[in-house]
Protein backbone atom coordinates (compact mmCIF):
# COMPACT_ATOMS: atom_id res chain seq x y z
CA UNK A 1 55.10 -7.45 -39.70
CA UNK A 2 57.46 -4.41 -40.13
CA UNK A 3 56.41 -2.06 -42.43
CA UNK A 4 58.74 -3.11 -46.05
CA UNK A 5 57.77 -6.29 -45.47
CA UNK A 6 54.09 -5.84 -45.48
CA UNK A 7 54.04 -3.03 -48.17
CA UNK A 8 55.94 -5.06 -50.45
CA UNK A 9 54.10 -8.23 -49.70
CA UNK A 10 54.42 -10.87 -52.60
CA UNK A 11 51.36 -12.30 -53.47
CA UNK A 12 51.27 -16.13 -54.52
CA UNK A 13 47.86 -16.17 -56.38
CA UNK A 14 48.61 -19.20 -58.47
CA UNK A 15 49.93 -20.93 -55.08
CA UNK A 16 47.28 -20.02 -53.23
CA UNK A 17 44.54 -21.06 -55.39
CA UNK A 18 46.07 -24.71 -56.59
CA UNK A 19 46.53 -25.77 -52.85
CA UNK A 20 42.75 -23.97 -51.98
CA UNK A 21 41.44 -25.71 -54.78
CA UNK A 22 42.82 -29.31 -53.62
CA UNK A 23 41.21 -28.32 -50.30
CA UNK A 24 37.63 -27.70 -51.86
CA UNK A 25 37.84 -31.02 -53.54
CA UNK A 26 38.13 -32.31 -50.07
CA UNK A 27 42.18 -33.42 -50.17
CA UNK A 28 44.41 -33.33 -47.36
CA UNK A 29 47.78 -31.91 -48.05
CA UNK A 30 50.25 -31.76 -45.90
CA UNK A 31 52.90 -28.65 -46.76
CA UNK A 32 56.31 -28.17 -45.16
CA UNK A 33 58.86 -26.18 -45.26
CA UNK A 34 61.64 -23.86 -42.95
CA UNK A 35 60.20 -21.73 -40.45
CA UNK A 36 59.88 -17.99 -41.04
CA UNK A 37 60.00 -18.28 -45.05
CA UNK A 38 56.20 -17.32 -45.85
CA UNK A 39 54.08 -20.02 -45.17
CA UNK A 40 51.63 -18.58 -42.60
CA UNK A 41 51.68 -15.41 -44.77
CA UNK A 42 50.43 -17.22 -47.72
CA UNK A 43 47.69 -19.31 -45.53
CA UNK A 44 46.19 -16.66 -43.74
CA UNK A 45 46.61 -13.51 -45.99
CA UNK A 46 45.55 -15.28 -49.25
CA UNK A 47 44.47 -18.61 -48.97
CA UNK A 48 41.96 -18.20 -46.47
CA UNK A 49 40.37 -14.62 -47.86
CA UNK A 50 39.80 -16.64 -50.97
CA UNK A 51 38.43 -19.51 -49.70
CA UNK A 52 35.87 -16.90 -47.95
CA UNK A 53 35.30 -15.42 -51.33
CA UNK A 54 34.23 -18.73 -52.95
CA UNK A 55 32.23 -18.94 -50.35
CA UNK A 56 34.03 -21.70 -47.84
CA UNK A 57 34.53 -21.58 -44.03
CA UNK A 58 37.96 -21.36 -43.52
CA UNK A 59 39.44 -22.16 -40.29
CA UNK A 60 42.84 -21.35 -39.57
CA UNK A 61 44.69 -23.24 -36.46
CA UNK A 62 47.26 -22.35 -34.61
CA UNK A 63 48.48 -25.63 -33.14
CA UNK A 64 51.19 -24.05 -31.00
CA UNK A 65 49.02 -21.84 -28.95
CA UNK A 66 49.56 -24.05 -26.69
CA UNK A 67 52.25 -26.26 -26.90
CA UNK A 68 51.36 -28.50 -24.19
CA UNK A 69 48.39 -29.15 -25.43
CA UNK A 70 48.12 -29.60 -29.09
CA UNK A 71 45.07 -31.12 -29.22
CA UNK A 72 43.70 -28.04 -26.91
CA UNK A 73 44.74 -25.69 -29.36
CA UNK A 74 42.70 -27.00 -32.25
CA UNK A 75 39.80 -27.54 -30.48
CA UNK A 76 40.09 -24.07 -28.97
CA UNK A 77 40.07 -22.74 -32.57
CA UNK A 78 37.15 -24.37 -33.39
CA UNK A 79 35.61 -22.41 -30.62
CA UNK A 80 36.21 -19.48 -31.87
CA UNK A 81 35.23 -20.35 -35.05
CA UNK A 82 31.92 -21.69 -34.32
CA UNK A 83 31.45 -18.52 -31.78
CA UNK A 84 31.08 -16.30 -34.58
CA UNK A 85 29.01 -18.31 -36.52
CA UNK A 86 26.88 -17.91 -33.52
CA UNK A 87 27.32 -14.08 -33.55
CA UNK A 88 24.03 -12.95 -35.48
CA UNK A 89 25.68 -9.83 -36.98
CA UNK A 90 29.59 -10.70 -37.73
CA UNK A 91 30.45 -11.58 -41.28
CA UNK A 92 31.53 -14.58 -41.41
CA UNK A 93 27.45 -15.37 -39.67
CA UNK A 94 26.11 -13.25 -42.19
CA UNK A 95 27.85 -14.78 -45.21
CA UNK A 96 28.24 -18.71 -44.54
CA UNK A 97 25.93 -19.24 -41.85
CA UNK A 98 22.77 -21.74 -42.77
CA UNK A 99 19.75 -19.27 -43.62
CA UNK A 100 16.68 -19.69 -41.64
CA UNK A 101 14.02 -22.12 -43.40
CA UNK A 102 10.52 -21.25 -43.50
CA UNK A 103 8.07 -23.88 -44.03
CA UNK A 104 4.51 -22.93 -45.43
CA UNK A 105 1.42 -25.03 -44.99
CA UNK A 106 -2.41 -23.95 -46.06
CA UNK A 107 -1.44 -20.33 -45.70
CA UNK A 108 0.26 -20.72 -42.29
CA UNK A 109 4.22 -19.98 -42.23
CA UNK A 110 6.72 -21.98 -39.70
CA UNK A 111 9.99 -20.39 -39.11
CA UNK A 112 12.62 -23.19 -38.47
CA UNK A 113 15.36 -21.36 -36.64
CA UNK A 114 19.05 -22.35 -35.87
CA UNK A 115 20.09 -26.03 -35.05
CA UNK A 116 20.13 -26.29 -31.54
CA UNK A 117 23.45 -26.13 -29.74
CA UNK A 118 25.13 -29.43 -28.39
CA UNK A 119 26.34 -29.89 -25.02
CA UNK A 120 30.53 -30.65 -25.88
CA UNK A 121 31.93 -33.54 -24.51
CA UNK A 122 33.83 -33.82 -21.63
CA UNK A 123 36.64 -35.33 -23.48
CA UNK A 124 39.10 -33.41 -25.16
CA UNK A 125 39.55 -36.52 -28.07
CA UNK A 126 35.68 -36.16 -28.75
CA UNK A 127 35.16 -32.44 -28.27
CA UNK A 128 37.32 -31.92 -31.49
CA UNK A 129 34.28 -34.33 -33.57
CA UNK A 130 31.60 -32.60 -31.58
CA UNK A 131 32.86 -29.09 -32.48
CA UNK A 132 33.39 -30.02 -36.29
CA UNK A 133 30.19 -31.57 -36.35
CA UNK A 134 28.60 -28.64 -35.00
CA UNK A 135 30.03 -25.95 -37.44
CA UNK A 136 28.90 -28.27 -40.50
CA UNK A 137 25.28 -28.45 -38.97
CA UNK A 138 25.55 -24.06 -38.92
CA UNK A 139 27.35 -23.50 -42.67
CA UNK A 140 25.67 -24.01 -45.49
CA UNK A 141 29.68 -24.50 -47.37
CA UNK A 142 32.04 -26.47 -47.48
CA UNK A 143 34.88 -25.93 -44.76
CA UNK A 144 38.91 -25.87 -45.06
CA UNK A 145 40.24 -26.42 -42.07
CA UNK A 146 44.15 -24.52 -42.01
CA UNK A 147 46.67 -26.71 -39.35
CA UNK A 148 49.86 -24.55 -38.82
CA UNK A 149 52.93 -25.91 -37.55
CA UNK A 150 50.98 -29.21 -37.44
CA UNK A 151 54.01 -31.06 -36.73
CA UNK A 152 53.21 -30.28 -32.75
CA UNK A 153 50.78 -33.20 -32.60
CA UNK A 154 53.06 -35.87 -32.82
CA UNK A 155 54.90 -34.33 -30.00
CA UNK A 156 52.54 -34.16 -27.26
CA UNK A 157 52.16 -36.88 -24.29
CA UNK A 158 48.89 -38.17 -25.88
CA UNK A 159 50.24 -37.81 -29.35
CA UNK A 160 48.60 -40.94 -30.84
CA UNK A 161 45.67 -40.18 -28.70
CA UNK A 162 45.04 -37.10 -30.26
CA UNK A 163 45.99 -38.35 -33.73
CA UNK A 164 43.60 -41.18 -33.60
CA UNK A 165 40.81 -38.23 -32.45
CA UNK A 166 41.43 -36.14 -35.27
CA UNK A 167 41.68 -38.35 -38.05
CA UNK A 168 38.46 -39.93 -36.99
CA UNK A 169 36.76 -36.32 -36.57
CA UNK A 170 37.99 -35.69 -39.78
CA UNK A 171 36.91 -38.75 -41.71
CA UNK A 172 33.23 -38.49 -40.80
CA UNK A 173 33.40 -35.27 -41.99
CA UNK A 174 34.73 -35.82 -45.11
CA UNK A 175 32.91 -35.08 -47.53
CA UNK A 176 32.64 -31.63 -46.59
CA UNK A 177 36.37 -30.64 -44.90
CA UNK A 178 39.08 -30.13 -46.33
CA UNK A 179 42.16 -29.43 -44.59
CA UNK A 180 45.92 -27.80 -45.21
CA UNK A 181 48.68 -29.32 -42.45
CA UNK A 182 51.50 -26.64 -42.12
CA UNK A 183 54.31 -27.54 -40.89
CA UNK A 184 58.25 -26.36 -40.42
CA UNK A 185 59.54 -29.43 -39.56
CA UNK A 186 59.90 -31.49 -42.69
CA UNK A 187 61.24 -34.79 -40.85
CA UNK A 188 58.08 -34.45 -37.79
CA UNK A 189 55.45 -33.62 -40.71
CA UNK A 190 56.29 -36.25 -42.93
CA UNK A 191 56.76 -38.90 -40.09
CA UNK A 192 53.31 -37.86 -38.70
CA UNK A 193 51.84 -38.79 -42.03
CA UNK A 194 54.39 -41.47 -43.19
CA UNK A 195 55.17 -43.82 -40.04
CA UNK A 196 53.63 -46.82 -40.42
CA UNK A 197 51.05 -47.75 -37.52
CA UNK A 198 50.80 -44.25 -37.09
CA UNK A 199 47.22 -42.97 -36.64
CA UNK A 200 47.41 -40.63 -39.61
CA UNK A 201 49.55 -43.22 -41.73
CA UNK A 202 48.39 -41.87 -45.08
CA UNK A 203 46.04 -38.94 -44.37
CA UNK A 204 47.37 -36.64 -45.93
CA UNK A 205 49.45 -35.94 -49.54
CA UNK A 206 52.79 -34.77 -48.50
CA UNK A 207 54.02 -31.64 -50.31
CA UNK A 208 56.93 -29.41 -50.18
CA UNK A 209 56.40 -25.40 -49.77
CA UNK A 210 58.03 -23.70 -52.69
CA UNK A 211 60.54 -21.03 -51.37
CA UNK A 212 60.38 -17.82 -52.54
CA UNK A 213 63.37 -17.22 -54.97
CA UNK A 214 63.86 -15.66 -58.58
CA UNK A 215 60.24 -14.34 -58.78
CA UNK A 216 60.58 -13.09 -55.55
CA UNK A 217 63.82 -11.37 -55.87
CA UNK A 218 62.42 -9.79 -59.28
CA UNK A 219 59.48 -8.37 -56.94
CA UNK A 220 61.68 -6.64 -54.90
CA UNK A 221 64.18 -5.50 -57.53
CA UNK A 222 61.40 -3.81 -59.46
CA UNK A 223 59.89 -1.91 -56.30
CA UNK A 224 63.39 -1.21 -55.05
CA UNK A 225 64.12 0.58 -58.95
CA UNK A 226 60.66 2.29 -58.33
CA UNK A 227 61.60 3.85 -54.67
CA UNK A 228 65.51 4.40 -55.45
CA UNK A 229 66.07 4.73 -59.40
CA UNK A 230 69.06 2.41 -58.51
CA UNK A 231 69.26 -1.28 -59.34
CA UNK A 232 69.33 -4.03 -57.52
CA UNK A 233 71.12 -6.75 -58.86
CA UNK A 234 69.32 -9.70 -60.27
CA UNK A 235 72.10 -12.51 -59.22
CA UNK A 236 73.40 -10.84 -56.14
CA UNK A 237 69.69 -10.51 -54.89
CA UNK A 238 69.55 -14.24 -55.73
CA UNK A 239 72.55 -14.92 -53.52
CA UNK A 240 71.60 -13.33 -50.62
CA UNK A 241 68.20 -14.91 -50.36
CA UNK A 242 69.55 -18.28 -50.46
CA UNK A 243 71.89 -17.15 -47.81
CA UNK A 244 69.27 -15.67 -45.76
CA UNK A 245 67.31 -19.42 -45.97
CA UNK A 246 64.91 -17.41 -48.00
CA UNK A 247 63.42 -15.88 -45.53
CA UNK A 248 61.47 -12.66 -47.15
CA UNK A 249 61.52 -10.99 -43.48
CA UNK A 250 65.56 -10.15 -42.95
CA UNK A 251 66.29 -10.16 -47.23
CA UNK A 252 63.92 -7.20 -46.58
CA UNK A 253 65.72 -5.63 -44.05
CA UNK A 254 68.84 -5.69 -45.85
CA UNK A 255 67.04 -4.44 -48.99
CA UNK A 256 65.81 -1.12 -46.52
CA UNK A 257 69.64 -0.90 -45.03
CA UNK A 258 70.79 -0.57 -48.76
CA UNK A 259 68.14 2.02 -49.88
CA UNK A 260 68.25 4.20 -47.06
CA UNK A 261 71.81 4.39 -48.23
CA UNK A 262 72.42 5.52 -51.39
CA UNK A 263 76.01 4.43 -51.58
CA UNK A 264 75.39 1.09 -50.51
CA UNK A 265 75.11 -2.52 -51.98
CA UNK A 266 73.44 -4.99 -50.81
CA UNK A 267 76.41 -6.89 -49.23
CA UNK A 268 76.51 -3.74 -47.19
CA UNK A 269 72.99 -3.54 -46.14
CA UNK A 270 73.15 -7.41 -45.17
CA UNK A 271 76.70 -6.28 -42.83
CA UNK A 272 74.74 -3.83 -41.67
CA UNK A 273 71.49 -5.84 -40.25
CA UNK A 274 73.88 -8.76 -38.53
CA UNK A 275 76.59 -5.97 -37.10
CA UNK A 276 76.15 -6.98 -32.97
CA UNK A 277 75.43 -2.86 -32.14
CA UNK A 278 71.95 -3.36 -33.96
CA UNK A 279 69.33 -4.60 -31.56
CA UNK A 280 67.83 -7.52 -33.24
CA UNK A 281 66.85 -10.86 -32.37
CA UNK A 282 69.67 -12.56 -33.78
CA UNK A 283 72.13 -10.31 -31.65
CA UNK A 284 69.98 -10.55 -28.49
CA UNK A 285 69.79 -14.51 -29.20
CA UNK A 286 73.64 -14.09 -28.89
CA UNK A 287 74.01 -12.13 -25.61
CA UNK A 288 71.47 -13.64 -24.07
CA UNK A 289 73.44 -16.99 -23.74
CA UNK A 290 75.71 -17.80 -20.56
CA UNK A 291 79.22 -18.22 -22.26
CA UNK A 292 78.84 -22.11 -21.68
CA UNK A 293 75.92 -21.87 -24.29
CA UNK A 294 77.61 -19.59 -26.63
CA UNK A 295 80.92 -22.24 -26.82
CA UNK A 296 78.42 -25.12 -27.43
CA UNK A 297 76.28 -22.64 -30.41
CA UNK A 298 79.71 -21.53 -31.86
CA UNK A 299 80.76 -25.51 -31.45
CA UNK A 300 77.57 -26.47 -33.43
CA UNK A 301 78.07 -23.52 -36.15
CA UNK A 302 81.95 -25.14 -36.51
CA UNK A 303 80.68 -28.27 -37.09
CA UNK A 304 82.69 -29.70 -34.49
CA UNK A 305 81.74 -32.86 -31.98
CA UNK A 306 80.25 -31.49 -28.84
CA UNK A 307 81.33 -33.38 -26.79
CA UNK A 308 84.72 -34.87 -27.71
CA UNK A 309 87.50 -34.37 -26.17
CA UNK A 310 89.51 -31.72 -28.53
CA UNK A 311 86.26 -29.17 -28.32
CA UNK A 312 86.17 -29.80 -24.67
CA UNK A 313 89.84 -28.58 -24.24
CA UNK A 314 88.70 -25.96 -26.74
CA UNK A 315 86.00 -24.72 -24.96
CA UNK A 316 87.98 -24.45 -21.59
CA UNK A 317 90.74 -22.78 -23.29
CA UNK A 318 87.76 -20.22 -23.91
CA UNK A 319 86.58 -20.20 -20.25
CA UNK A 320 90.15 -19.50 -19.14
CA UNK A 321 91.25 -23.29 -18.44
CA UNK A 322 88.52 -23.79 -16.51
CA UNK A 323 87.58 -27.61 -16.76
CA UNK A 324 84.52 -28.36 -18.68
CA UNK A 325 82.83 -31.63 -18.58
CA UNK A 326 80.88 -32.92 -21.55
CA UNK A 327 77.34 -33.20 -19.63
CA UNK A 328 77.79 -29.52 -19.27
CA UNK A 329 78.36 -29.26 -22.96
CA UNK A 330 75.09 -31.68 -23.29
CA UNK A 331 72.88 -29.52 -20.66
CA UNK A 332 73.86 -26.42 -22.67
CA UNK A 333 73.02 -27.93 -26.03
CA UNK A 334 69.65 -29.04 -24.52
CA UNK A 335 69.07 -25.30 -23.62
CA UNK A 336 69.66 -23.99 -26.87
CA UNK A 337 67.34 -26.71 -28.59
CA UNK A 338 64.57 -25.04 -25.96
CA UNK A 339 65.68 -21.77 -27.40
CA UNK A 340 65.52 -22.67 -31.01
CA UNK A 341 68.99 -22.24 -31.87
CA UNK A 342 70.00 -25.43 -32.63
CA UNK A 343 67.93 -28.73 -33.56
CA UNK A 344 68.96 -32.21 -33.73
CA UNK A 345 69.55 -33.12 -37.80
CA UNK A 346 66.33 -35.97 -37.74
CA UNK A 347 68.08 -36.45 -41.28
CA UNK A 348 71.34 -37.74 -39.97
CA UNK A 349 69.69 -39.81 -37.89
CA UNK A 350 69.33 -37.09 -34.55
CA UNK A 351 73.01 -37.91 -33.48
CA UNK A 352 74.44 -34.13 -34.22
CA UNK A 353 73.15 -30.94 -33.87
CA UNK A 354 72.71 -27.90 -36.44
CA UNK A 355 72.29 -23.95 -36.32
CA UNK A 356 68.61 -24.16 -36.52
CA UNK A 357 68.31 -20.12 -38.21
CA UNK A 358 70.30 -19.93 -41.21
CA UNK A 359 69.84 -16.09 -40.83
CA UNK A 360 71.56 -16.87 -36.78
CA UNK A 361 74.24 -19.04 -39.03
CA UNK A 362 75.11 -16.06 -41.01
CA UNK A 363 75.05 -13.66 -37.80
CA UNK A 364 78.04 -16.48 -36.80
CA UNK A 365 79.77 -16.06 -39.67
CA UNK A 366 79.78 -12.57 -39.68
CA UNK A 367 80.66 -11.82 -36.27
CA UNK A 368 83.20 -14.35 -35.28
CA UNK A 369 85.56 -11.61 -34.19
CA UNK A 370 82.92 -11.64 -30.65
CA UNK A 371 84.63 -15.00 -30.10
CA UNK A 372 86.28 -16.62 -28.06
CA UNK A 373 84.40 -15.60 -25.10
CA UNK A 374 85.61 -13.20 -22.61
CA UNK A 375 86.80 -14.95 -19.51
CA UNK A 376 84.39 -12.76 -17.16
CA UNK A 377 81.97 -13.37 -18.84
């Protein structure tokens, strides 16, 4: 986390609390929302402290650790998490871990130690029930169990497999787990939850993830007076934000460009962090792509058809007059899906694509004097 964006964190107590709350009360709600806009801060930095202050296991998942495997990843968090239950002197053992019982009979005392370990499961689908079942039987709480980017397990080769596994881990269990399901595909998160015949057809409550906006902006505003002695303007603040996909990461860096420059606005520090000299990911997104890739990305950004026949005769007219077919148009689009540049609008029905960043869309926007393409290149 660079260092503005950590020091001038903005906490969500009110958020944080309502959604831990539902999770106590053993709900399942499922929260999406765009990528990079705060929702793994808000889970791990203040959700999950709290729920360890009132005295819950929480158990934060990362279900893209490995993206082949989904199912793997959760269960390999639950490793960890029951591992250091198991570790006599870590905190979370000390705190939430069952306490020994002692049983006294005519004088004599028996000391009743810690549930014996079970041997897991071959099987990946029962090791996840096994595991959850074992960290109940060593807690003496209730247990939230935090999914991000939960949307991976309907994508998986064993998707319904592993669906069917969890929700049934999950049921038995419920009376004592809660659980959060992060995710940053709205259209995935809500089918994985909404499809009928689904395995998790109505497991969860959908919600969306409020994005940060006017109390956010007034965060920064008031630290940025505090630092500078300058103001930042309210609506302008506002603007930029939206523009930004409200994303507190990049606002933030345009916020630093501005006061490290006493002379500048805000428009200027936002020029400033999408000008194609500064090394950032957006601009080494960009000239990292053959120039095939960069025609389809600056295609998709123009809202223009792939692969018809005008943007194909627009694209060669970029490559020199070099011929360009539309399955090489296709095989380039494909590559910047794998890249995350572009995704397929699920809203419109998958059948065009769209910039996938809105910070990348306003890199475009900005820098369209880099296009056409240099024929060399």
């Amino acid at each position: 986390m660079p260092e503005l964006t950590r020091l001038w964190h903005y906490q969500r107590p009110k958020l944080a609390a309502r959604l831990l709350d539902r999770a106590l009360q053993q709900e399942r709600v499922a929260l999406f929302g765009p990528r990079q806009t705060g929702k793994t801060s808000l889970l791990r930095e203040e959700l999950i402290p709290l729920a360890r202050d009132r005295g819950a296991l929480a158990v934060y998942i990362e279900c893209w650790a490995d993206k082949t495997d989904p199912l793997g990843s959760i269960n390999y968090a639950l490793t960890k998490a029951l591992d250091d239950l198991n570790v006599p002197d870590s905190p979370t053992g000390r705190k939430l871990r069952r306490p020994v019982t002692r049983v006294g009979a005519l004088g004599a005392t028996l000391q009743l130690g810690e549930p014996p370990k079970r041997t897991l499961p071959a099987s990946k689908f029962l090791q996840i029930d096994a595991l959850i079942t074992e960290i109940l039987a060593r807690v003496k709480g209730p247990v939230v169990l935090v999914f991000d980017e939960f949307q991976a397990i309907a994508t998986g080769a064993d998707a319904d497999a592993a669906s069917a596994a969890l929700r049934a881990a999950l049921t038995q269990a419920s009376k004592r787990v809660g659980a959060i399901f992060s995710g940053s595909s709205e259209v995935l998160l809500l089918e994985t939850f909404s499809r009928a015949r689904a395995p998790l057809y109505g497991f969860a409550s959908p919600e969306p993830y409020p994005l940060l906006g006017e109390d956010f902006a007034g965060h920064v505003a008031r630290k940025f007076r505090q630092a500078t002695t300058r103001e930042l303007p309210l609506v302008e603040a506002m603007d930029t934000l939206a523009l930004l996909g409200h994303q507190p990461e990049p606002f933030l860096n345009a916020v630093n460009n501005m006061m490290a420059n006493p002379k500048w606005s805000l428009a200027d520090g936002l020029r400033a962090m999408l000008d194609p000299q500064v090394r950032n990911k957006w601009t080494i997104n960009w000239f990292g792509l053959t120039a095939l890739q960069q025609c389809a990305l600056r295609l998709v950004f123009e809202e223009k058809p792939p692969t018809a026949r005008d943007s194909l005769a627009w694209v060669a007219g970029l490559l020199g007059g070099k011929e360009v077919a539309a399955s090489s148009i296709t095989r380039a689009l494909e590559a910047l899906v794998d890249k995350g540049l572009v995704a397929r609008d699920l809203l419109g029905g998958g059948r065009r694509y769209v910039v996938g960043d809105p910070v990348m869309a306003a890199w475009l926007r900005q820098n369209q004097k880099l296009l056409p393409v240099p024929d060399d290149a």
